[in-house]
Protein backbone atom coordinates (compact mmCIF):
# COMPACT_ATOMS: atom_id res chain seq x y z
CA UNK A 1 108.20 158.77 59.59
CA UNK A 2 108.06 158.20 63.33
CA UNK A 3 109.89 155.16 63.37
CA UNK A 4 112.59 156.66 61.73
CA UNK A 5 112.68 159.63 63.49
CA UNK A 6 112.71 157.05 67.00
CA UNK A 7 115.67 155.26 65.08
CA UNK A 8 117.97 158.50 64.47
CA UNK A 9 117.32 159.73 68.02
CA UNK A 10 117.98 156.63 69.50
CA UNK A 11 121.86 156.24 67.46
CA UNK A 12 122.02 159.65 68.09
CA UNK A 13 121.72 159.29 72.05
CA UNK A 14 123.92 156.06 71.78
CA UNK A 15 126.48 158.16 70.04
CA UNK A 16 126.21 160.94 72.41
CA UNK A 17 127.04 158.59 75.16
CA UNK A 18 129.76 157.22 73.87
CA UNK A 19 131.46 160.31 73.24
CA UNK A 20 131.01 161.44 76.67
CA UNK A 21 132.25 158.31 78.20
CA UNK A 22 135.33 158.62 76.22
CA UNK A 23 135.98 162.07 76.75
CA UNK A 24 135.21 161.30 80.51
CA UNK A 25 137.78 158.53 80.44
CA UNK A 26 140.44 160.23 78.87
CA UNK A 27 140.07 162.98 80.62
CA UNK A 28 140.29 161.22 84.33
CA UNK A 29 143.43 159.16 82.95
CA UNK A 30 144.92 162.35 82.09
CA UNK A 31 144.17 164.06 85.68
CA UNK A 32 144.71 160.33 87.45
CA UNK A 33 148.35 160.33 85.81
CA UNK A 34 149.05 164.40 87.02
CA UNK A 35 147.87 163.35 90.51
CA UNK A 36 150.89 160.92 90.57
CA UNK A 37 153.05 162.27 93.81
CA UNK A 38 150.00 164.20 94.82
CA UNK A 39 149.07 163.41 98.73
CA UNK A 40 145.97 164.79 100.16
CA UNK A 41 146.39 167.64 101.91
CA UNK A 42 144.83 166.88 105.21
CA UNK A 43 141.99 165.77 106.73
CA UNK A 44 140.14 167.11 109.79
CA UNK A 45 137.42 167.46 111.92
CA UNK A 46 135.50 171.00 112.47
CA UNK A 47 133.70 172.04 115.42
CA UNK A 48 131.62 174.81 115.56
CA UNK A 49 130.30 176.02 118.91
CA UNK A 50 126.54 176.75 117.80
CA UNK A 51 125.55 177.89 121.48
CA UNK A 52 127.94 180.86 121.07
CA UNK A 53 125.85 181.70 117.72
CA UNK A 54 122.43 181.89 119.70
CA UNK A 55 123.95 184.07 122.70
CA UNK A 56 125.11 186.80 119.96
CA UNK A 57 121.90 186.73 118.04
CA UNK A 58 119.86 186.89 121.44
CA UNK A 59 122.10 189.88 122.83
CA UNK A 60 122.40 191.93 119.22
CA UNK A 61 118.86 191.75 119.56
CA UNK A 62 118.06 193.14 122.78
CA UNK A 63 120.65 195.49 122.35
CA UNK A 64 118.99 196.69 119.22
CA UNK A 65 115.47 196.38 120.78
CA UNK A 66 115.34 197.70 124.65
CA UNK A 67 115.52 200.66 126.45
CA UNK A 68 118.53 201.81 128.16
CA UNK A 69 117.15 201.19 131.22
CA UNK A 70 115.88 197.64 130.46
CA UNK A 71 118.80 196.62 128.24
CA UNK A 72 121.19 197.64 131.83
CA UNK A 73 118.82 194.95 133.64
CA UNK A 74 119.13 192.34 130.82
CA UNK A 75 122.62 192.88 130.98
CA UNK A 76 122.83 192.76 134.61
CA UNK A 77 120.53 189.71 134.92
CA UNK A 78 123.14 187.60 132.17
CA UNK A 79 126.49 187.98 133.93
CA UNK A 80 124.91 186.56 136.74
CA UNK A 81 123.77 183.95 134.58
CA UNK A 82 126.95 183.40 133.25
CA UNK A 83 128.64 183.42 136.40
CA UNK A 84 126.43 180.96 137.98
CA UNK A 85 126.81 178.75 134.52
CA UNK A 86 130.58 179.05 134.95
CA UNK A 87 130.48 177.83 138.42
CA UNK A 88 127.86 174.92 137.27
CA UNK A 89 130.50 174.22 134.39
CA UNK A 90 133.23 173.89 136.95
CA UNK A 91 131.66 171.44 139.03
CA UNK A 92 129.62 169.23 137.22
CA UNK A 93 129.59 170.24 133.52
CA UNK A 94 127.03 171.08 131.42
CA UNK A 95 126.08 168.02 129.00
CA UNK A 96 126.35 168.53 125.10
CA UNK A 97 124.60 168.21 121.92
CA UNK A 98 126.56 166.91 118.52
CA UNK A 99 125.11 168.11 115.61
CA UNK A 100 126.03 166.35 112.31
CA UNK A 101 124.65 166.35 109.15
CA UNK A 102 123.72 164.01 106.08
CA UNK A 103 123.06 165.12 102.42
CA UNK A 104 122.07 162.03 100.34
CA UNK A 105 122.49 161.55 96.93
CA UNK A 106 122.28 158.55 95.13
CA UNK A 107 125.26 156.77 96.21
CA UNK A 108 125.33 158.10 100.07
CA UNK A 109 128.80 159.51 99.43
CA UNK A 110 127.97 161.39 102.80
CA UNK A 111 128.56 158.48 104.25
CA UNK A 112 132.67 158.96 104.77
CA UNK A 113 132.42 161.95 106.32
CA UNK A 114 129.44 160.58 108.63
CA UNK A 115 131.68 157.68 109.54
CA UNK A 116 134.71 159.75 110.70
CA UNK A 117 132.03 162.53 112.47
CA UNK A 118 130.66 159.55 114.58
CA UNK A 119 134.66 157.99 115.05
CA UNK A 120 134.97 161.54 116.59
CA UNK A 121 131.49 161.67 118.72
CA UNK A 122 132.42 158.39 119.88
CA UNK A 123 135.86 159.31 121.42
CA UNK A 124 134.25 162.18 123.88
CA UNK A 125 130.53 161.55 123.98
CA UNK A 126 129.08 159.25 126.71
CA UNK A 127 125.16 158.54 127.73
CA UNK A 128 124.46 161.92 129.35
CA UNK A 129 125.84 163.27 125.54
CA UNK A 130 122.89 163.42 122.47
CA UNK A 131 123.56 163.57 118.82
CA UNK A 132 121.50 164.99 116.50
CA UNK A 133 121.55 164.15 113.47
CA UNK A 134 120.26 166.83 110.56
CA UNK A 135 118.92 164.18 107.59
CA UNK A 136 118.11 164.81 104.21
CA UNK A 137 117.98 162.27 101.45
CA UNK A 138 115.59 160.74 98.87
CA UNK A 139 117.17 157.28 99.12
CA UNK A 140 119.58 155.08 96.92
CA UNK A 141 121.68 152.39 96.49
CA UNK A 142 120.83 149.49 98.95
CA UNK A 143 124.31 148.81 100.18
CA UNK A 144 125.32 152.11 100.31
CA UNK A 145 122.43 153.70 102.91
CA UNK A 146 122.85 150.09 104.63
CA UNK A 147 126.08 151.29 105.40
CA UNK A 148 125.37 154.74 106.76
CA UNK A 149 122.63 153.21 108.59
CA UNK A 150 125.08 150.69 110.27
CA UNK A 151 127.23 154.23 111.28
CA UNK A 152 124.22 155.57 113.24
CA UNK A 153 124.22 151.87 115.38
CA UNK A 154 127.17 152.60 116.37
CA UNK A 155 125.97 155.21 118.64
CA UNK A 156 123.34 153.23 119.81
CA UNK A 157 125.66 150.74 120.78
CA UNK A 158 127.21 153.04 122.92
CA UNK A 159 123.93 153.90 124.31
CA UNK A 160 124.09 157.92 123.26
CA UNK A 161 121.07 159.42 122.66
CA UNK A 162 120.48 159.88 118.43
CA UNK A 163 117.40 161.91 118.08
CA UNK A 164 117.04 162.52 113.77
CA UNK A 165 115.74 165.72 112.33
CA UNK A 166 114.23 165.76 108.82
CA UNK A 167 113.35 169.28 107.65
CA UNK A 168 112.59 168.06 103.67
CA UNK A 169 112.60 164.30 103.29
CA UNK A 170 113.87 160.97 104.25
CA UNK A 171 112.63 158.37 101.89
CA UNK A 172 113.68 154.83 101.11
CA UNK A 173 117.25 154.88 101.65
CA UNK A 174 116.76 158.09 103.88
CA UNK A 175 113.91 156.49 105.97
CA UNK A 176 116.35 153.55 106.52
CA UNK A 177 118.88 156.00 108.28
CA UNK A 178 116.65 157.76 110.17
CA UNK A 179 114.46 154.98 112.13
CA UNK A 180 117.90 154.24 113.86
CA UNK A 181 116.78 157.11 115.66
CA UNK A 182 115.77 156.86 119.19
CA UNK A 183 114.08 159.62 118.44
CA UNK A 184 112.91 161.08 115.08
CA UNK A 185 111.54 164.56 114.78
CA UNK A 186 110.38 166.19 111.08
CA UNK A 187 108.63 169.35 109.57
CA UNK A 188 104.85 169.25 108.80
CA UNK A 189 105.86 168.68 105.50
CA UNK A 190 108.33 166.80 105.02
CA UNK A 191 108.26 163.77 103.07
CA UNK A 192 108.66 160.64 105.09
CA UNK A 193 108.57 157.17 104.05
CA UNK A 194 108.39 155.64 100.30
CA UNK A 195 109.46 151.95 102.02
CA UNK A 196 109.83 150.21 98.85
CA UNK A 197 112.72 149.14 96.61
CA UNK A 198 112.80 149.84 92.56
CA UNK A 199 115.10 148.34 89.81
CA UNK A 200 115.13 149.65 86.86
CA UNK A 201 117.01 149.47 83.26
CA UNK A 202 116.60 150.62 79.73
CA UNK A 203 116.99 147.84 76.90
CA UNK A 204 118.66 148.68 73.58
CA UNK A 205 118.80 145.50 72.20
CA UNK A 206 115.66 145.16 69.37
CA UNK A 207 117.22 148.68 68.51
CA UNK A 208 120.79 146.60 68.06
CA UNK A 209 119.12 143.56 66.12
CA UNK A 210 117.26 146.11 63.37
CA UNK A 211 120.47 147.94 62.61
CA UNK A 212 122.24 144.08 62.54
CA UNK A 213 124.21 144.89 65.05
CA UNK A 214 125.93 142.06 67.47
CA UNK A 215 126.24 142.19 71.79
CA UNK A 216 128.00 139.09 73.27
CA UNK A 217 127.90 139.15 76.95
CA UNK A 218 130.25 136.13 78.78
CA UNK A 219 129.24 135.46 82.60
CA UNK A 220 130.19 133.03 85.13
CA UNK A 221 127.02 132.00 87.32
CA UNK A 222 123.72 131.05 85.99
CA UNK A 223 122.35 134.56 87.77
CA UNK A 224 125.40 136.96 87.18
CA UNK A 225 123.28 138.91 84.96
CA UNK A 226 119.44 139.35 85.63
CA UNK A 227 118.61 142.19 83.15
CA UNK A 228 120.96 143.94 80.56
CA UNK A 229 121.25 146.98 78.85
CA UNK A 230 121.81 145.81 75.10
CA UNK A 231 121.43 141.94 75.62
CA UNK A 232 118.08 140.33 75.26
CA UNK A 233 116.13 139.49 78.36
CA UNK A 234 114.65 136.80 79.16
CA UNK A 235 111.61 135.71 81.33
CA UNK A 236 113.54 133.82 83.93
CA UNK A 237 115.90 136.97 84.57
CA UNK A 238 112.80 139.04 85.21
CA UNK A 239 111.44 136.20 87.91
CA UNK A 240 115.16 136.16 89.13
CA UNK A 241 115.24 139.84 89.52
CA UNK A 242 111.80 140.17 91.07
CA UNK A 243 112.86 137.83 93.44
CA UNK A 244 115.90 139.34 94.69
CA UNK A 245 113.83 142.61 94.93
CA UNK A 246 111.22 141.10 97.21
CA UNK A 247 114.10 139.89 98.97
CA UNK A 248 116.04 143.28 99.73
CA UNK A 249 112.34 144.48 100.41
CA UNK A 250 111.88 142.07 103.63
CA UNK A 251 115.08 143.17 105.11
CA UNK A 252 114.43 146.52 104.67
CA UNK A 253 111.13 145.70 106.82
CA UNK A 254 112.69 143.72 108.62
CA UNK A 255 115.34 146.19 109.70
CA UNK A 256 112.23 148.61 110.53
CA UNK A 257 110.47 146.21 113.01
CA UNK A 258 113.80 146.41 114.75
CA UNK A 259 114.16 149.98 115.02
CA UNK A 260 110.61 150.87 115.51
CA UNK A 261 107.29 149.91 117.32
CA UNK A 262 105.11 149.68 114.49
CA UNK A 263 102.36 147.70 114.36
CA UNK A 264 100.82 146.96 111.04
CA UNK A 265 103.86 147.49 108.95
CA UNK A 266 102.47 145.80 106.18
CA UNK A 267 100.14 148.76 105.55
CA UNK A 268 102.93 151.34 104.85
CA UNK A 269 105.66 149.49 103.34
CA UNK A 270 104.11 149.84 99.98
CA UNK A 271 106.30 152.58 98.62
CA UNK A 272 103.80 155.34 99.54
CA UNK A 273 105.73 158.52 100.85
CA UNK A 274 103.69 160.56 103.66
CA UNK A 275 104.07 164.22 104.98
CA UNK A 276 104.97 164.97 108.23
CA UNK A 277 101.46 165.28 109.92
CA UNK A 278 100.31 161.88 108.10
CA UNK A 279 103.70 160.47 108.91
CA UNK A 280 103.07 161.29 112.83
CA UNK A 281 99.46 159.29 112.82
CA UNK A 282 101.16 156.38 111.46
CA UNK A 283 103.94 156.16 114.11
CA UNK A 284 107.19 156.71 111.25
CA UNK A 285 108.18 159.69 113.47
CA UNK A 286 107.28 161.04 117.04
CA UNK A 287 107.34 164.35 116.94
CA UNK A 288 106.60 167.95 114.30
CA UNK A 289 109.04 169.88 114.87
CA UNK A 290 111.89 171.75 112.51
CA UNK A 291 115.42 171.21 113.56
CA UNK A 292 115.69 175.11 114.03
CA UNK A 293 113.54 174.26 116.76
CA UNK A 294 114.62 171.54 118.26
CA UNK A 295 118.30 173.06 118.00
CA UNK A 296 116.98 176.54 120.24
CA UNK A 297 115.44 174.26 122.48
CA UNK A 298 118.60 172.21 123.50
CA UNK A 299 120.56 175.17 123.64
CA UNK A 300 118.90 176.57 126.85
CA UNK A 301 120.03 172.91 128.83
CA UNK A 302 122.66 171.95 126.45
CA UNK A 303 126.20 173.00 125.11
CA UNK A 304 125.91 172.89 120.90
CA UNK A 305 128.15 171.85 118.76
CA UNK A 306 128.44 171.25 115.07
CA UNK A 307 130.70 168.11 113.90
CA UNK A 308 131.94 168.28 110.44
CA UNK A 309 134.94 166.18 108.55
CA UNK A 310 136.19 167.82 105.88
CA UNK A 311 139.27 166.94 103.28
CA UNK A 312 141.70 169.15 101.64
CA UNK A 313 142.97 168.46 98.61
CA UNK A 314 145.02 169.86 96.00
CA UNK A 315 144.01 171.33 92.19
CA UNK A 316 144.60 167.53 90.59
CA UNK A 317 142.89 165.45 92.98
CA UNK A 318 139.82 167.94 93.10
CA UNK A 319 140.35 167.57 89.12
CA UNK A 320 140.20 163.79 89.41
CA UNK A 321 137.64 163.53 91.78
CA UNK A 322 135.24 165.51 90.12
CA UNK A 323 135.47 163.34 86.86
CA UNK A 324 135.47 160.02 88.98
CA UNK A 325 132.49 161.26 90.38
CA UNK A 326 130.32 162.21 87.01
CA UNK A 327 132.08 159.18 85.23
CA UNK A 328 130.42 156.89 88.12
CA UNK A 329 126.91 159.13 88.38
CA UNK A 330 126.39 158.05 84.37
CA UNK A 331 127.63 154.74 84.21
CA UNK A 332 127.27 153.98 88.03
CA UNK A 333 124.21 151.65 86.71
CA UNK A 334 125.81 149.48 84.64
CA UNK A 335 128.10 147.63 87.40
């Protein structure tokens, strides 16, 4: 009775997902062929002067809050302020902080707008410049947070200060990114860490064989193909497999080493994840603090602003992307 309850719920599943890869498919060919003649609307850079936003909260406050009397002095006191700042900005400048941020999903699709943020940093900022960089991310594909970590080197490169703040978590993929960081700051408890790398794949195919049903799969290359989804595997593509993921595990502690003085690696590059506190003992950041913090800080020696690269596009391409995008987050595993 089980079995054949397993067997009905497994057709059904394999049924379900075939329908909604074909309605997917159809329905991105449909919004692919409207988008003909469509051009993107424009692309651009935002930048939001977050020093403004903490001089309006800190005056609607005391406004709110004092005395006539002592609201006339606090008033009195910050036009000199402001006139002595404006003289400071006149003859020497006052240095700046770039904010960006980074949402990770799976894929690091943050990663185009990060690239074009930096492209931006990099065509004002020099060494007496930071950038701070507002993390979040729970990891991913190898290649694609390899990528966004390669973005953040191009700041050190250019010697400008990156000091990373991680307010939830930055794990595997995430942690990657963020020991770029000449600097890396987090809340108590955030998660930190999880240095590890994990493959994994379901197998239909003794589900295909009982209901006599054939999979032929051609490759080219004795190793194309490690694991499949509905062909059988075999012993010698789980060694091949392990192999390559002990592989991309050594760079990935590797890449660490380079980044960051720790000294028994080997200890905490078993996949573990670590909060904050922990993750401060053990040398994976330098510093508790939430980027709220560190942001109010900087703005009493530094000029804030927020970076962000945004894209307008029409009805269709929003249409199309949106379908590319669930199309590749469902079948993203099997390429």
């Amino acid at each position: 009775m089980l079995m054949e309850f397993l067997r009905e719920y497994a057709f059904f599943f394999l049924e379900t997902f075939t329908v909604v890869f074909a309605i997917l498919f159809v329905a991105a060919g449909l919004v692919s062929i409207l988008m003909k003649g469509q051009k993107e609307k424009g692309k651009l850079i935002e930048i939001n002067n977050i020093s403004e936003k903490y001089e309006s909260y800190k005056n609607l406050l005391q406004k709110n809050t004092l005395s006539k009397k002592a609201l006339k002095g606090f008033l009195k006191s910050e036009k000199q302020r402001f006139k002595l700042q404006k003289k400071e900005l006149k003859t020497q400048g006052k240095n700046r902080l770039f904010l960006l941020r980074f949402n990770g999903d799976i894929r690091a699709s943050a990663v185009e707008s990060l690239r074009e943020e930096i492209t931006a940093v990099l065509s004002v900022a020099d060494q007496s410049d930071e950038v701070l960089l507002s993390l979040e991310s729970s990891g991913g594909m190898v290649h694609a947070y390899g990528l966004a970590a390669s973005q953040l080197l191009r700041l050190k490169s250019q010697k400008i200060p990156l000091t990373v703040a991680v307010d939830k978590i930055a794990a595997s993929g995430g942690y990657l990114m963020a020991c770029v960081g000449d600097k890396i700051i987090a809340a108590p408890f955030a998660i930190i860490g999880s240095i590890g790398v994990l493959a994994q794949i379901p197998n239909f195919n003794r589900l295909l064989k009982e209901n006599k049903i054939d999979f032929e799969q051609i490759t080219a290359g004795e190793h194309k193909r490690t694991l499949s989804l509905f062909g059988e595997n075999t012993e010698k593509g789980r060694v091949k497999l392990q192999e390559e993921i002990e592989e991309t595990h050594q760079l990935f502690k590797n890449f660490i080493l380079k980044q960051r003085n720790i000294t028994d690696l080997e200890k905490i590059a078993t996949g573990e994840h670590w909060y904050g506190s922990r993750a401060k003992e053990l040398n994976l950041i330098d510093d508790l603090m939430t980027s709220d913090d560190y942001l109010l800080e900087k703005s009493k020696e530094r000029n804030l602003f927020e970076i962000t690269y945004k894209t307008k596009r029409g009805l269709f391409k929003k249409l199309g992307y949106s379908a590319k995008s669930k199309a590749n987050e469902i079948f993203g595993y099997m390429k």
